[in-house]
Each structure stands twice: as structure tokens, then as C-alpha cells.
PDB file of N, CA and C in Angstrom:
ATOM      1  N   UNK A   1       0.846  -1.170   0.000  1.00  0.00           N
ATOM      2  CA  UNK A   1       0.000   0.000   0.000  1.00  0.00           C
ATOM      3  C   UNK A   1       0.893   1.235   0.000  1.00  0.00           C
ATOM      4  N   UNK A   2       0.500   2.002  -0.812  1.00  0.00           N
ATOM      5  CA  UNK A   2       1.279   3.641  -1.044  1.00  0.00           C
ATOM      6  C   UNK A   2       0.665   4.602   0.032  1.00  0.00           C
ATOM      7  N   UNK A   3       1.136   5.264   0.754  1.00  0.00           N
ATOM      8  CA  UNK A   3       0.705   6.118   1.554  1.00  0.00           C
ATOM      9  C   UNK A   3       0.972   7.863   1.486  1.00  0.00           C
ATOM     10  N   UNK A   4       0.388   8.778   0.662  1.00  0.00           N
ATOM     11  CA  UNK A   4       0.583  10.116   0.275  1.00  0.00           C
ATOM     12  C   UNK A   4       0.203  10.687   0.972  1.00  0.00           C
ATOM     13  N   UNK A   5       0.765  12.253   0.760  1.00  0.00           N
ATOM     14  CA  UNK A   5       0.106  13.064   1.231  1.00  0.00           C
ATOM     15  C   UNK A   5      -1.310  13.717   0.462  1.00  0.00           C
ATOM     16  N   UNK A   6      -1.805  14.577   0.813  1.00  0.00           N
ATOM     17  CA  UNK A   6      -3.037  15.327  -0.043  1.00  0.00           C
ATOM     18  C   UNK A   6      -2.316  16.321  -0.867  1.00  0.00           C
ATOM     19  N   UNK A   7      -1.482  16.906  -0.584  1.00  0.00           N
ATOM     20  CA  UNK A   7      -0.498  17.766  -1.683  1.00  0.00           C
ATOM     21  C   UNK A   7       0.170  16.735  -2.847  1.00  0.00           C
ATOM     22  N   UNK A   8       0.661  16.234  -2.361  1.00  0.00           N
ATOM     23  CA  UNK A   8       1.324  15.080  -3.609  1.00  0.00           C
ATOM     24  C   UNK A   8       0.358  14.999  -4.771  1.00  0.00           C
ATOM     25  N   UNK A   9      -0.465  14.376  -3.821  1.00  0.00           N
ATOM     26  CA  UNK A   9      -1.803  13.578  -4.675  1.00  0.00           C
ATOM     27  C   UNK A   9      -2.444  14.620  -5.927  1.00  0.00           C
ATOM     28  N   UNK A  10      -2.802  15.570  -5.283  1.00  0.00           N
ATOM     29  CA  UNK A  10      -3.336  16.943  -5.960  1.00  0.00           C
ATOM     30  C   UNK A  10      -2.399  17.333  -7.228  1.00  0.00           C
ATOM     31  N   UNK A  11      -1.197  17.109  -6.572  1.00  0.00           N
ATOM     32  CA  UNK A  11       0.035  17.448  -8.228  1.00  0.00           C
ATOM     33  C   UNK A  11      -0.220  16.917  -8.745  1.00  0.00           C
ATOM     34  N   UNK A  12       0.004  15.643  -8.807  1.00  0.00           N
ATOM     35  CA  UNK A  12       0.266  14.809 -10.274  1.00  0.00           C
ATOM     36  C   UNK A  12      -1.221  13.272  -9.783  1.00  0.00           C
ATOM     37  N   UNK A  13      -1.922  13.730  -9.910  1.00  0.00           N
ATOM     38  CA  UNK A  13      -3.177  12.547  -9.638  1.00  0.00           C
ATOM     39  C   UNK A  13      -2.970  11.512 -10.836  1.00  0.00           C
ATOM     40  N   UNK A  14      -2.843  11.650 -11.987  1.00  0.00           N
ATOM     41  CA  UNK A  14      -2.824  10.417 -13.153  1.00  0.00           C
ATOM     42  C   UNK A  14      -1.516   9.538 -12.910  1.00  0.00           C
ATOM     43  N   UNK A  15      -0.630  10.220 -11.579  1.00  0.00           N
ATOM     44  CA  UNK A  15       0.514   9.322 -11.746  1.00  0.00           C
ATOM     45  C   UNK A  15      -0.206   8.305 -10.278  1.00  0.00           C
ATOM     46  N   UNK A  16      -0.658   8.597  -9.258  1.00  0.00           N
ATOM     47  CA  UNK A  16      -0.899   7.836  -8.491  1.00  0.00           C
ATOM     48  C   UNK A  16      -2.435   7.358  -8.480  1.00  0.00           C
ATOM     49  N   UNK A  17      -3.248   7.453  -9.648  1.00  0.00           N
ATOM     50  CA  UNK A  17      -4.264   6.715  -9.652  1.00  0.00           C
ATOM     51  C   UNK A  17      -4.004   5.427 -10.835  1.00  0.00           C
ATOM     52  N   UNK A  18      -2.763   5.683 -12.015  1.00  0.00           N
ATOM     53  CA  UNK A  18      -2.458   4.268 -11.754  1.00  0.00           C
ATOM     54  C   UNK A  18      -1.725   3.449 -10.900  1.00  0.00           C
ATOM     55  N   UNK A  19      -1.347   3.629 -10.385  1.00  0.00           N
ATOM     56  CA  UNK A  19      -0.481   3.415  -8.822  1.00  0.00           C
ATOM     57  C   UNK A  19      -1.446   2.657  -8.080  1.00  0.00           C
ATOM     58  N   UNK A  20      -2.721   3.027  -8.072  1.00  0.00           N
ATOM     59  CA  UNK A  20      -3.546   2.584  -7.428  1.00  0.00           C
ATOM     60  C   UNK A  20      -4.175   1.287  -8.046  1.00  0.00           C
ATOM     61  N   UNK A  21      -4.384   1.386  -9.142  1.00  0.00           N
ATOM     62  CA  UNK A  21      -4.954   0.201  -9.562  1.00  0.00           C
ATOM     63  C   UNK A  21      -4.173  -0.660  -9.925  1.00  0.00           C
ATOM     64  N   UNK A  22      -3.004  -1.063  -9.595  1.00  0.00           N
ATOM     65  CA  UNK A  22      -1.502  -1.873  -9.060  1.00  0.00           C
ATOM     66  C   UNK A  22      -1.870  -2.661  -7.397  1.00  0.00           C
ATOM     67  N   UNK A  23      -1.447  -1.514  -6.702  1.00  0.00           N
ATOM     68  CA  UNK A  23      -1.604  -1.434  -5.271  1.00  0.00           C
ATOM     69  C   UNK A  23      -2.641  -0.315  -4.983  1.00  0.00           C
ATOM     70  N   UNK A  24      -2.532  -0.837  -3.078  1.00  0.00           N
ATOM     71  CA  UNK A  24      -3.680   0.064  -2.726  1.00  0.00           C
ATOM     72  C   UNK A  24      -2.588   1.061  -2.455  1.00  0.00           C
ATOM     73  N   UNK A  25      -3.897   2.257  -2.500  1.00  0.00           N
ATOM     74  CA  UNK A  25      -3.317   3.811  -2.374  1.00  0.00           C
ATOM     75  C   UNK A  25      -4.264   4.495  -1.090  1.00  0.00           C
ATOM     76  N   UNK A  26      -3.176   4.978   0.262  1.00  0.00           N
ATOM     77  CA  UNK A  26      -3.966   6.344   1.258  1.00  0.00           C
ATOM     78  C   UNK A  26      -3.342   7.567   1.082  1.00  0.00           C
ATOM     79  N   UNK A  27      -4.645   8.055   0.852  1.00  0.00           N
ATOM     80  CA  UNK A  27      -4.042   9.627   0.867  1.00  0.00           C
ATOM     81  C   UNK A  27      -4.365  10.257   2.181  1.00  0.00           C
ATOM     82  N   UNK A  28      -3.792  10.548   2.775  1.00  0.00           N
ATOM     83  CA  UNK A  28      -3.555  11.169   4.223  1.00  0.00           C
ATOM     84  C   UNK A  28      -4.270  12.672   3.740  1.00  0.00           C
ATOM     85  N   UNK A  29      -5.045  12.820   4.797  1.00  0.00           N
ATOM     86  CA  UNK A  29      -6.139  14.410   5.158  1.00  0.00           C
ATOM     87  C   UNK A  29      -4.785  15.818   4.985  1.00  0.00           C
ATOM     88  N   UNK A  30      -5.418  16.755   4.196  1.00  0.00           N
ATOM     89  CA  UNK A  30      -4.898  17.843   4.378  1.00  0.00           C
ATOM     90  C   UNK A  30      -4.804  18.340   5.399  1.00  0.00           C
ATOM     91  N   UNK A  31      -3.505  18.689   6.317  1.00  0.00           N
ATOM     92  CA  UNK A  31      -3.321  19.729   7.198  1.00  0.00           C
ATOM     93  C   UNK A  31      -4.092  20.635   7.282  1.00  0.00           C
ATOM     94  N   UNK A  32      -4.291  20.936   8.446  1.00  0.00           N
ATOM     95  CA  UNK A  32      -5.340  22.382   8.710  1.00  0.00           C
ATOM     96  C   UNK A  32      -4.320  23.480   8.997  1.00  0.00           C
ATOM     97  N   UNK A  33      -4.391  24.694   8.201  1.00  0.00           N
ATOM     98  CA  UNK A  33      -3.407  25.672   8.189  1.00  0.00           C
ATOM     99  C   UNK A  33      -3.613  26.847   9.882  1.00  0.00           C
ATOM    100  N   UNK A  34      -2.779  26.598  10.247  1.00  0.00           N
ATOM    101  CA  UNK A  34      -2.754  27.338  11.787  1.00  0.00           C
ATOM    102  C   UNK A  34      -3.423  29.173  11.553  1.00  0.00           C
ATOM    103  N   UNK A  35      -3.938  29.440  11.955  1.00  0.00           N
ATOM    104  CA  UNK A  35      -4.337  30.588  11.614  1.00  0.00           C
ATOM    105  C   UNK A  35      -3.255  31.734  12.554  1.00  0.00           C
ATOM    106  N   UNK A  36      -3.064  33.123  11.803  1.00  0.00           N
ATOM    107  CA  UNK A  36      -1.868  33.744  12.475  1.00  0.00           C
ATOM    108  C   UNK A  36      -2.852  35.227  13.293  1.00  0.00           C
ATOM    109  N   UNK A  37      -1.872  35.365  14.260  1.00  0.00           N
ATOM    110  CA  UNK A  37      -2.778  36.305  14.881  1.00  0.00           C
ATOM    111  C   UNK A  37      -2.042  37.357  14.237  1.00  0.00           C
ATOM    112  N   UNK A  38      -2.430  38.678  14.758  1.00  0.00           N
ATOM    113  CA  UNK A  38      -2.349  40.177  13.858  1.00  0.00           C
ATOM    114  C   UNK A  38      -0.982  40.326  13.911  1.00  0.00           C
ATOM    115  N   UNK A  39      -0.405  40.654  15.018  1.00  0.00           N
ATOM    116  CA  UNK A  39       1.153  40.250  15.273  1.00  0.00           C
ATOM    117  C   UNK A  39       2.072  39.508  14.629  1.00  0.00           C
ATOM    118  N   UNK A  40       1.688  38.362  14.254  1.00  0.00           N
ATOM    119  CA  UNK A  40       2.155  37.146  13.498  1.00  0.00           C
ATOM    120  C   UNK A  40       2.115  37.563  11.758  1.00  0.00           C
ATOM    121  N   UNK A  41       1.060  38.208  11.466  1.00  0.00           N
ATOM    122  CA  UNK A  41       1.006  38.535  10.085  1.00  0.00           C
ATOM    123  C   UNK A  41       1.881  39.733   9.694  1.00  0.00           C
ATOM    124  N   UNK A  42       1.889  40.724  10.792  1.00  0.00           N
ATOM    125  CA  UNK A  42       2.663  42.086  10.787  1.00  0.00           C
ATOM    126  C   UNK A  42       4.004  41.351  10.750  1.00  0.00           C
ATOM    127  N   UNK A  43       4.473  40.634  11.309  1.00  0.00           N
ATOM    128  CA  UNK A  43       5.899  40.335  11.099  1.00  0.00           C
ATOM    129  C   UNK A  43       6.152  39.769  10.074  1.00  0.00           C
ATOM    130  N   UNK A  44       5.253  38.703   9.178  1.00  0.00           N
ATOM    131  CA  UNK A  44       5.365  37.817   8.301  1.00  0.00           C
ATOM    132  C   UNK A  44       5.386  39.032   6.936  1.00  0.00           C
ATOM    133  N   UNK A  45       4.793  39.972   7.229  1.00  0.00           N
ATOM    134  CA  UNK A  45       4.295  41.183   5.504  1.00  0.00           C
ATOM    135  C   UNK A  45       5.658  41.853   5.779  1.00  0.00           C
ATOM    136  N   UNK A  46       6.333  42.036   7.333  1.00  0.00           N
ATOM    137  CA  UNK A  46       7.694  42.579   6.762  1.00  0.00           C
ATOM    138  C   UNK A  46       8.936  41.345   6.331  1.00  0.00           C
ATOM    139  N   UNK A  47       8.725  40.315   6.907  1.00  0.00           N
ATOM    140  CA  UNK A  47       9.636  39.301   6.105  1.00  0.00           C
ATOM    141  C   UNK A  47       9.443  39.542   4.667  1.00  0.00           C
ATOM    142  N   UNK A  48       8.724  39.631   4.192  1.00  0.00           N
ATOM    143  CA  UNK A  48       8.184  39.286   3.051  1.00  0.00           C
ATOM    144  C   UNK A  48       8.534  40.177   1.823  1.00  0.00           C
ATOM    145  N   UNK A  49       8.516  41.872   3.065  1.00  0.00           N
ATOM    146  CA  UNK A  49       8.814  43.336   1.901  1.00  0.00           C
ATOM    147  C   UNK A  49      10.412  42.697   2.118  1.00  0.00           C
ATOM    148  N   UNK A  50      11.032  42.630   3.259  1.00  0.00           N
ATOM    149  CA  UNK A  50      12.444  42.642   3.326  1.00  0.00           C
ATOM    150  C   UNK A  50      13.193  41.516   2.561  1.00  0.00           C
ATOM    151  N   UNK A  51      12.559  40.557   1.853  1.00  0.00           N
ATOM    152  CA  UNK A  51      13.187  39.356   1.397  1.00  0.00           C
ATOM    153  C   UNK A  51      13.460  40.279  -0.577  1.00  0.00           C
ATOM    154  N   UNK A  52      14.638  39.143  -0.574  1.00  0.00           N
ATOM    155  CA  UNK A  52      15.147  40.291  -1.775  1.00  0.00           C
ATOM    156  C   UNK A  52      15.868  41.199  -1.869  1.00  0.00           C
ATOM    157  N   UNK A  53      15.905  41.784  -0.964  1.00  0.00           N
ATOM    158  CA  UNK A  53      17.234  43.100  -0.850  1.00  0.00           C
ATOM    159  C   UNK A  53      18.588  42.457  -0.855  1.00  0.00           C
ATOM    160  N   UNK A  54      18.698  41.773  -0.352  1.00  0.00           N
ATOM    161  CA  UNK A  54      20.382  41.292  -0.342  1.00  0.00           C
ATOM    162  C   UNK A  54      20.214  40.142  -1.844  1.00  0.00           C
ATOM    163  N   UNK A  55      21.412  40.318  -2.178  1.00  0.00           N
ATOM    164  CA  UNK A  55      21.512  39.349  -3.807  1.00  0.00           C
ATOM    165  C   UNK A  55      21.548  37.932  -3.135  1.00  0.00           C
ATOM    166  N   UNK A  56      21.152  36.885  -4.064  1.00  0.00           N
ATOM    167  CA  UNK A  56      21.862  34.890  -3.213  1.00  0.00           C
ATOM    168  C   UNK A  56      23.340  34.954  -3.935  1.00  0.00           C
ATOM    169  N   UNK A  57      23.627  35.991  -4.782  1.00  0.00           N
ATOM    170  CA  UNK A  57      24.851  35.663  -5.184  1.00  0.00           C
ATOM    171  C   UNK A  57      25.713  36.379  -4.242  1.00  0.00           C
ATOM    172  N   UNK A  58      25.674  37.218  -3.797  1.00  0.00           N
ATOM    173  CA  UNK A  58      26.742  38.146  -2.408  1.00  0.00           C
ATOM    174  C   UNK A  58      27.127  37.262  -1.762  1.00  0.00           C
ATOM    175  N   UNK A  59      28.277  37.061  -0.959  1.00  0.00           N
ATOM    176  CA  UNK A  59      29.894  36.896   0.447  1.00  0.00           C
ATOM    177  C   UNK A  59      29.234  37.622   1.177  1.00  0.00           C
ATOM    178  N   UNK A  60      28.496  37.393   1.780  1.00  0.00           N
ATOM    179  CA  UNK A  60      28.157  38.251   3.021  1.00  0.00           C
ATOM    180  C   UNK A  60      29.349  38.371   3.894  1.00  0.00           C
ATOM    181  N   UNK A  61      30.524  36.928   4.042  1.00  0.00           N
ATOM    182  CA  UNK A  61      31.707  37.412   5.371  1.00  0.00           C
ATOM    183  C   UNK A  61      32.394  38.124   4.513  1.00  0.00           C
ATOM    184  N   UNK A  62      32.629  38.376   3.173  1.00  0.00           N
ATOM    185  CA  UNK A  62      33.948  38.640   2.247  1.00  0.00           C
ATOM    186  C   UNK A  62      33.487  40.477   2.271  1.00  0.00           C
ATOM    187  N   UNK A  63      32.272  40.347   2.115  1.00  0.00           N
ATOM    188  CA  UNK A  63      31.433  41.958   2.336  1.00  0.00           C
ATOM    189  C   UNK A  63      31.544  42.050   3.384  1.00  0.00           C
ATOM    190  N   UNK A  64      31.716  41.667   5.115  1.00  0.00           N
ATOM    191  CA  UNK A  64      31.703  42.170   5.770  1.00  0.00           C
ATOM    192  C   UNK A  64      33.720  42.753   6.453  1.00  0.00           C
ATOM    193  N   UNK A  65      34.273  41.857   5.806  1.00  0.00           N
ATOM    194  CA  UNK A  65      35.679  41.962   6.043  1.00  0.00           C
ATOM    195  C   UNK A  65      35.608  43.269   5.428  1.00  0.00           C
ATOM    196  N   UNK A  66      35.228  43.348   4.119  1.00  0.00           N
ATOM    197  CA  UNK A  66      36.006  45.036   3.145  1.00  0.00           C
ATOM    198  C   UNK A  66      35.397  45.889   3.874  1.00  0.00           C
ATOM    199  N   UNK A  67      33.774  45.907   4.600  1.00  0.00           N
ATOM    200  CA  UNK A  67      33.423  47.136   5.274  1.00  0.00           C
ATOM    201  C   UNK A  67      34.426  47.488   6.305  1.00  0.00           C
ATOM    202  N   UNK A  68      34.819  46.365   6.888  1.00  0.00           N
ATOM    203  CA  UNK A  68      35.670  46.826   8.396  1.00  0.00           C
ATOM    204  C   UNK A  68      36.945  46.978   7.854  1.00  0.00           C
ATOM    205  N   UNK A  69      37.736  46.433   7.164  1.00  0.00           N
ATOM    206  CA  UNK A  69      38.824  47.442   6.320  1.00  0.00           C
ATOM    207  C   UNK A  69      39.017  48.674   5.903  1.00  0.00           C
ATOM    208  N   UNK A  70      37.611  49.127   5.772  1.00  0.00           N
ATOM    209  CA  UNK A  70      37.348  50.092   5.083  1.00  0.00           C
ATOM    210  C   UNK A  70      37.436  51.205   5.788  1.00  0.00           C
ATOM    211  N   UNK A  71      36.992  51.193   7.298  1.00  0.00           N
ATOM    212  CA  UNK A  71      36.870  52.085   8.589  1.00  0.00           C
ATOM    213  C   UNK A  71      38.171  52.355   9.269  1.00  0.00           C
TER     214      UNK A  71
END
């Protein structure tokens, strides 16, 4: 027996409904999404503006050595 999640399942369903008629198939219940209090969202909308400003390609230690060289 195959045991999924409800996200899996939802992607690609034609791959695990023949899957199923092979073996048996459970798809495990969707998670219930935690609800955020006001606080929780205010911090999450500034993660969110602040993500992006720094490049994934930057040295953050190699950038932080030249600043303090620099002083």
C-alpha cells in the first residue's frame, strides 16, 4: 500500500491513480493551516517586503571583512 500526502496527490493525480490500480493507495487528510494572529502577520508582511534586498549571489563574510577594512 502507497501512503501520500493530499499535496502530492493533488500534483500529479494520473501518476498515483495508476499506482492505485496496481496497489492500494492512502491519501492522508490535508493539514489544517494554523491561523496567524495580527502580530504574526505584521511580522510575516515585513519578512516578506524585506526578502530580496540582499543578492543569493553576495559573500556576506567577504562583504563584511572590506566594510571593516574600510573604517
Amino acid at each position: 500500500m502507497l501512503v501520500i500526502g493530499y499535496s502530492d496527490f493533488s500534483a500529479d493525480m494520473n501518476k498515483y491513480l495508476e499506482t492505485a490500480a496496481v496497489s492500494g493507495l492512502k491519501i492522508l487528510p490535508r493539514k489544517k493551516e494554523k491561523k496567524l494572529s495580527a502580530r504574526q502577520r505584521k511580522f510575516a508582511q515585513a519578512i516578506e517586503r524585506a526578502s530580496g534586498i540582499i543578492p543569493l549571489n553576495v559573500d556576506l563574510d567577504s562583504a563584511k571583512t572590506e566594510a571593516i577594512l574600510k573604517v
